[in-house]
C-alpha atoms as a PDB file:
ATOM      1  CA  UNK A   1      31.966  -8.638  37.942  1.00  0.00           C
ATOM      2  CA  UNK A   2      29.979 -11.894  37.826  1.00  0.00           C
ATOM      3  CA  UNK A   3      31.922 -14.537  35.340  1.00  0.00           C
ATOM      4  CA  UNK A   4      28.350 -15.311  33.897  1.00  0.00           C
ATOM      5  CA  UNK A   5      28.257 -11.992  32.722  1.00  0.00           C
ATOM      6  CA  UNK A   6      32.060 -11.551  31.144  1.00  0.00           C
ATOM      7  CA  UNK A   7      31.658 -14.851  29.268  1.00  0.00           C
ATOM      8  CA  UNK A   8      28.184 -13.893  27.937  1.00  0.00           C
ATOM      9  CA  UNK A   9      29.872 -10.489  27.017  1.00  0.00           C
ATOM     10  CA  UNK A  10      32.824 -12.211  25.547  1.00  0.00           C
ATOM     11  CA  UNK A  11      30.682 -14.648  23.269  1.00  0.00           C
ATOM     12  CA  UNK A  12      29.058 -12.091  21.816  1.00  0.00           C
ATOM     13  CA  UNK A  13      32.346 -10.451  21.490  1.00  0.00           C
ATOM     14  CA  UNK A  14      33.574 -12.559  19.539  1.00  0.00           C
ATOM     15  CA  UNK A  15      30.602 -13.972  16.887  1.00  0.00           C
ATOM     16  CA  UNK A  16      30.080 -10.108  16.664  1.00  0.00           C
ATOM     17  CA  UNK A  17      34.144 -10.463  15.076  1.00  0.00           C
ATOM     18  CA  UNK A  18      33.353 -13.680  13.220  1.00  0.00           C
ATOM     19  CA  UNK A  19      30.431 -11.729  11.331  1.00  0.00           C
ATOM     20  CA  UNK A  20      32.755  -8.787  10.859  1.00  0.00           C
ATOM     21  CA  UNK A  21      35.037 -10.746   9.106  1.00  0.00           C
ATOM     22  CA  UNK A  22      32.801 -12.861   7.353  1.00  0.00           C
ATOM     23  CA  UNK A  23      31.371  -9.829   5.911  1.00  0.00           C
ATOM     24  CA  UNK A  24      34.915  -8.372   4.831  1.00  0.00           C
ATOM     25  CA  UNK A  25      36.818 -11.506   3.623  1.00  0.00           C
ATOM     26  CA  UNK A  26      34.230 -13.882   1.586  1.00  0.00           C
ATOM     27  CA  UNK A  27      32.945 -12.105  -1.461  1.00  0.00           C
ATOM     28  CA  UNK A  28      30.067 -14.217  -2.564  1.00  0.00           C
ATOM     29  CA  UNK A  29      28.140 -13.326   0.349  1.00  0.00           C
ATOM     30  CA  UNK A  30      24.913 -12.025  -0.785  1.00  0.00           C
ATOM     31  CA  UNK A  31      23.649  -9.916   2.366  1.00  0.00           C
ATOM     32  CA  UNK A  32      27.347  -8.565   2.737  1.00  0.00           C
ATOM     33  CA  UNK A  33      26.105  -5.246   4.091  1.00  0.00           C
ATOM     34  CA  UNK A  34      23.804  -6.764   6.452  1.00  0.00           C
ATOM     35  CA  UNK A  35      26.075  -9.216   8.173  1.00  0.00           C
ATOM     36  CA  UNK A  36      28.708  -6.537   8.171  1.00  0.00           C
ATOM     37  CA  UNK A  37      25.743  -4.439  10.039  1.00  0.00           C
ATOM     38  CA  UNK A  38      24.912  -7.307  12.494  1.00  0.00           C
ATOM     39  CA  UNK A  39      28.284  -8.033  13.636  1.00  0.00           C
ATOM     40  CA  UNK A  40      29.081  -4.120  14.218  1.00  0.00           C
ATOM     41  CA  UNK A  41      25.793  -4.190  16.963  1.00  0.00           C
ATOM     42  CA  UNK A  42      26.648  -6.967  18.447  1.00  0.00           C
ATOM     43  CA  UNK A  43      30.153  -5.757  19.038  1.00  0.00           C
ATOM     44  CA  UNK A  44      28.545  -2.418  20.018  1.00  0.00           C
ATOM     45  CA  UNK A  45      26.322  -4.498  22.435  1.00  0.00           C
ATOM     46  CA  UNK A  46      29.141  -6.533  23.851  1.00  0.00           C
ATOM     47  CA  UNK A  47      31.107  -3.403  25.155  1.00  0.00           C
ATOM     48  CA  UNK A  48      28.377  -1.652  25.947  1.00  0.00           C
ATOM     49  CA  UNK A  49      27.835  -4.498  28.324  1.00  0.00           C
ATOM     50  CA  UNK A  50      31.584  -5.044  29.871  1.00  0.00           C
ATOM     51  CA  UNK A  51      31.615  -0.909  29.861  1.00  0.00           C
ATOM     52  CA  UNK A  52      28.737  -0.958  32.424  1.00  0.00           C
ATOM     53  CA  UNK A  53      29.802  -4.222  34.421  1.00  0.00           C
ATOM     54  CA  UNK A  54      32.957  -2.168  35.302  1.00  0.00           C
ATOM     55  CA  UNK A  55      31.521   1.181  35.285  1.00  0.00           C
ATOM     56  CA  UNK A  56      29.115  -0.105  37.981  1.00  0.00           C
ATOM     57  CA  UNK A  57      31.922  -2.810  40.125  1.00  0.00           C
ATOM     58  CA  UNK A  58      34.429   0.062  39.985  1.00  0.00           C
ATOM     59  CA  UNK A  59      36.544  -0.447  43.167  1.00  0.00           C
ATOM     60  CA  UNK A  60      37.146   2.981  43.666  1.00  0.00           C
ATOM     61  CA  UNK A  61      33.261   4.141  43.985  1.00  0.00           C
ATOM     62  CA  UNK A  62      31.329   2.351  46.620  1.00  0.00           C
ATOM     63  CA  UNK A  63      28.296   4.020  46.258  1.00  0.00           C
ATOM     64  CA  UNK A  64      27.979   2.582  42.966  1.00  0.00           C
ATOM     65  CA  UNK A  65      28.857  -1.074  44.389  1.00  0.00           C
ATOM     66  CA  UNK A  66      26.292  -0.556  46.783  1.00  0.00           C
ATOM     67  CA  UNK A  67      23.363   0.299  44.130  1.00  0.00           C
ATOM     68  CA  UNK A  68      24.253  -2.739  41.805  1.00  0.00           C
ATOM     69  CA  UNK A  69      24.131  -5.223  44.526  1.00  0.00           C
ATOM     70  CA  UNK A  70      20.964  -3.734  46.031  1.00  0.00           C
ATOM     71  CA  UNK A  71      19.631  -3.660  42.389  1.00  0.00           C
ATOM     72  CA  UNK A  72      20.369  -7.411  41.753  1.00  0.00           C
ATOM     73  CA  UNK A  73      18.571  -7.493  45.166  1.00  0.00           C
ATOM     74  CA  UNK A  74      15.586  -6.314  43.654  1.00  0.00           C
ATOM     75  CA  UNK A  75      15.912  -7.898  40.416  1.00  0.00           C
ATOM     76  CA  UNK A  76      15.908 -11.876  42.555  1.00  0.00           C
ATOM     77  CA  UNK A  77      12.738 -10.183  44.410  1.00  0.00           C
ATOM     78  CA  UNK A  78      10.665  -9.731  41.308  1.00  0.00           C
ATOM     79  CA  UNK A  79      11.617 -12.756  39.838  1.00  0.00           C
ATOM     80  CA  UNK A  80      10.796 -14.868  42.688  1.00  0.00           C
ATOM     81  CA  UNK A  81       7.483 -12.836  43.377  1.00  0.00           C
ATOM     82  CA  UNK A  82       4.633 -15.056  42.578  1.00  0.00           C
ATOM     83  CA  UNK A  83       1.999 -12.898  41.203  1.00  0.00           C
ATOM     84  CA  UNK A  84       4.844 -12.137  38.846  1.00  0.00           C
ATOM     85  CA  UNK A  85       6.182 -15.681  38.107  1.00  0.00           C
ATOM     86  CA  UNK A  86       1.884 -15.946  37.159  1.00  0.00           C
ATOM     87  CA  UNK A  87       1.775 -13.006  35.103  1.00  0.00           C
ATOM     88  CA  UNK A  88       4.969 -13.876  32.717  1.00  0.00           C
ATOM     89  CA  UNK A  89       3.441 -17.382  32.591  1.00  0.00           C
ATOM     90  CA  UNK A  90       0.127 -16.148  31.438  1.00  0.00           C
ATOM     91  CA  UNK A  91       1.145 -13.291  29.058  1.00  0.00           C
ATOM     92  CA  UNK A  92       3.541 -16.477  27.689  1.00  0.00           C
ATOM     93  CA  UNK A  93       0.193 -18.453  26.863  1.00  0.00           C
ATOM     94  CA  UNK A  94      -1.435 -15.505  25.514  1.00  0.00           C
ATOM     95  CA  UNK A  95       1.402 -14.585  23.155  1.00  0.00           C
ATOM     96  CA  UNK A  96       1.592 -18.499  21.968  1.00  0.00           C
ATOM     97  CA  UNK A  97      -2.121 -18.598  21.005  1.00  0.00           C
ATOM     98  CA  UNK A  98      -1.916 -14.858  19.212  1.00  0.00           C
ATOM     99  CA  UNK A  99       1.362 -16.041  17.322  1.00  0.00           C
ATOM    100  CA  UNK A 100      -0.450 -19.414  16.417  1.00  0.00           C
ATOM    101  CA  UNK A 101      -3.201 -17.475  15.262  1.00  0.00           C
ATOM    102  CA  UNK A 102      -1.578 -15.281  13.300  1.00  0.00           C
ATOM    103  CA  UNK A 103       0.289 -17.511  11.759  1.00  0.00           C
ATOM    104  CA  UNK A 104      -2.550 -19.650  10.586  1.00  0.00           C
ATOM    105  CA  UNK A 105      -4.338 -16.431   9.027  1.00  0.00           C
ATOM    106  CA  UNK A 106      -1.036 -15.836   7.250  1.00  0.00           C
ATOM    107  CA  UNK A 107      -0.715 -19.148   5.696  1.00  0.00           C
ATOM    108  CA  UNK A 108      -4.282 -18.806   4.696  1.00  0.00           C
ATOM    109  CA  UNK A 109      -3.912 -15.193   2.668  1.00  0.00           C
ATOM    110  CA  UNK A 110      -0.514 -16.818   1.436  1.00  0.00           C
ATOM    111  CA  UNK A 111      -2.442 -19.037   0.226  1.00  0.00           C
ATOM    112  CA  UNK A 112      -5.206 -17.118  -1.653  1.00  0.00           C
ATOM    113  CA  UNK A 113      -2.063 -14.600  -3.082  1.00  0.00           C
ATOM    114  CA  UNK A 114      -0.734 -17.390  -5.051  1.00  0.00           C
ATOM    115  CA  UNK A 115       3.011 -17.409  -3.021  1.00  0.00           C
ATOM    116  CA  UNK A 116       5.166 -20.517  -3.870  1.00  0.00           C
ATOM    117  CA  UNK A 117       4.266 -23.552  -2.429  1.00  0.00           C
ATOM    118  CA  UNK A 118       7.844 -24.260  -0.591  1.00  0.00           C
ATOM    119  CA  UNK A 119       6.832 -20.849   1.109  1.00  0.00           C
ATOM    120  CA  UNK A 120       3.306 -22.113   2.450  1.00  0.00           C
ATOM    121  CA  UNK A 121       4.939 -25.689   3.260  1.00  0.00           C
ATOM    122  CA  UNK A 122       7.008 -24.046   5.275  1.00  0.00           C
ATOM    123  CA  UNK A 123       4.589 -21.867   7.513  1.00  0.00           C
ATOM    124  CA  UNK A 124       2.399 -24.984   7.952  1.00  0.00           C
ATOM    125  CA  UNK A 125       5.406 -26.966   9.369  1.00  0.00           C
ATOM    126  CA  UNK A 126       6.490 -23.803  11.327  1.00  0.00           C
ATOM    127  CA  UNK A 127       2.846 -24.016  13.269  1.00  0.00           C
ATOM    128  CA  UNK A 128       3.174 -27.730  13.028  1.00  0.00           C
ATOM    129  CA  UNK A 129       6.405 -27.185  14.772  1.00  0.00           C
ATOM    130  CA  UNK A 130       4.945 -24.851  17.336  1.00  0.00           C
ATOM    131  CA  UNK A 131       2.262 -27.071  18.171  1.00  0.00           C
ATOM    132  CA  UNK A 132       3.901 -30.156  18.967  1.00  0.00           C
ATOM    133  CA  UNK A 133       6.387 -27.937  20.856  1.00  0.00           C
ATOM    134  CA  UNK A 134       3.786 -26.182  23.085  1.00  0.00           C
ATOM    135  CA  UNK A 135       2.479 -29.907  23.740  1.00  0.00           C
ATOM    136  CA  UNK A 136       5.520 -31.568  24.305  1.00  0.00           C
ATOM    137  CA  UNK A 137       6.794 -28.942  26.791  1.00  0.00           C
ATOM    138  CA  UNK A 138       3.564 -28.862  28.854  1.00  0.00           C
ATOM    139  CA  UNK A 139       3.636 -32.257  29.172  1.00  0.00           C
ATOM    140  CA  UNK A 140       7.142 -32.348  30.786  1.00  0.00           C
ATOM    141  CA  UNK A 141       6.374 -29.817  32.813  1.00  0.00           C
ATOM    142  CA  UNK A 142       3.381 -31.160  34.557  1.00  0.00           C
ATOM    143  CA  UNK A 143       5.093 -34.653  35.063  1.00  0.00           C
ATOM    144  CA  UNK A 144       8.158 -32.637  36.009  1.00  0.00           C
ATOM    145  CA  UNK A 145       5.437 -30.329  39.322  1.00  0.00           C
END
């Protein structure tokens, strides 16, 4: 089992405790039920995950070794394909432009609703945000190919 994965696995592990907890011991927690709820999946998630690392490296069964490592095989393929590497990078774009879109038409109706002004702030400095993000990180990236 790759240590990437069993520290991944154990992370989630464990803030999937910490919400359990958090949920259980401090009473003026508003969304009690909720963080209770998030903390079960992710400690649902986290086993789920170290149940099928060793369900799939189990010594005993080398057929099963076989079809993980010829999986992962296939898994570095497609990520290294190009026209793939192109299509993630374009469906990316296209997803940042509908989201900043969307966004903007939100703020707009939010506006004409009457919602609090702290609320319509915030949206503007969340596309703000996105923005300066999308040109900051293109930026590096074409200095960085």
């Amino acid at each position: 089992m790759k240590k990437n994965v069993i520290d991944w696995n154990l992370l989630l592990f464990i803030c999937g405790i910490i919400l359990v907890l958090m949920s259980l011991f401090i009473k003026t927690l508003t969304y009690r039920p909720s963080i209770f709820g998030m903390g079960c999946g992710i400690i649902g998630a986290s086993i789920g995950g170290f149940y099928k690392k060793k369900r799939l490296l189990k010594s005993g069964n080398k057929t099963n070794k076989t079809r993980y490592e010829e999986q992962l095989k296939n898994v570095k393929i497609s990520l290294d394909d190009e026209r793939k590497i192109m299509l993630r990078e374009k469906s990316g774009w296209i997803t940042y432009v509908i989201m900043f879109v969307v966004l903007t038409i939100l703020n707009i109706v939010f506006i004409f609703i009457g919602v609090e002004k702290w609320i319509i702030f915030t949206l503007w400095g969340v596309i703000a945000f996105k923005y300066i993000c999308g040109v900051i990180i293109f930026y590096y990236l074409s200095k960085k190919m």
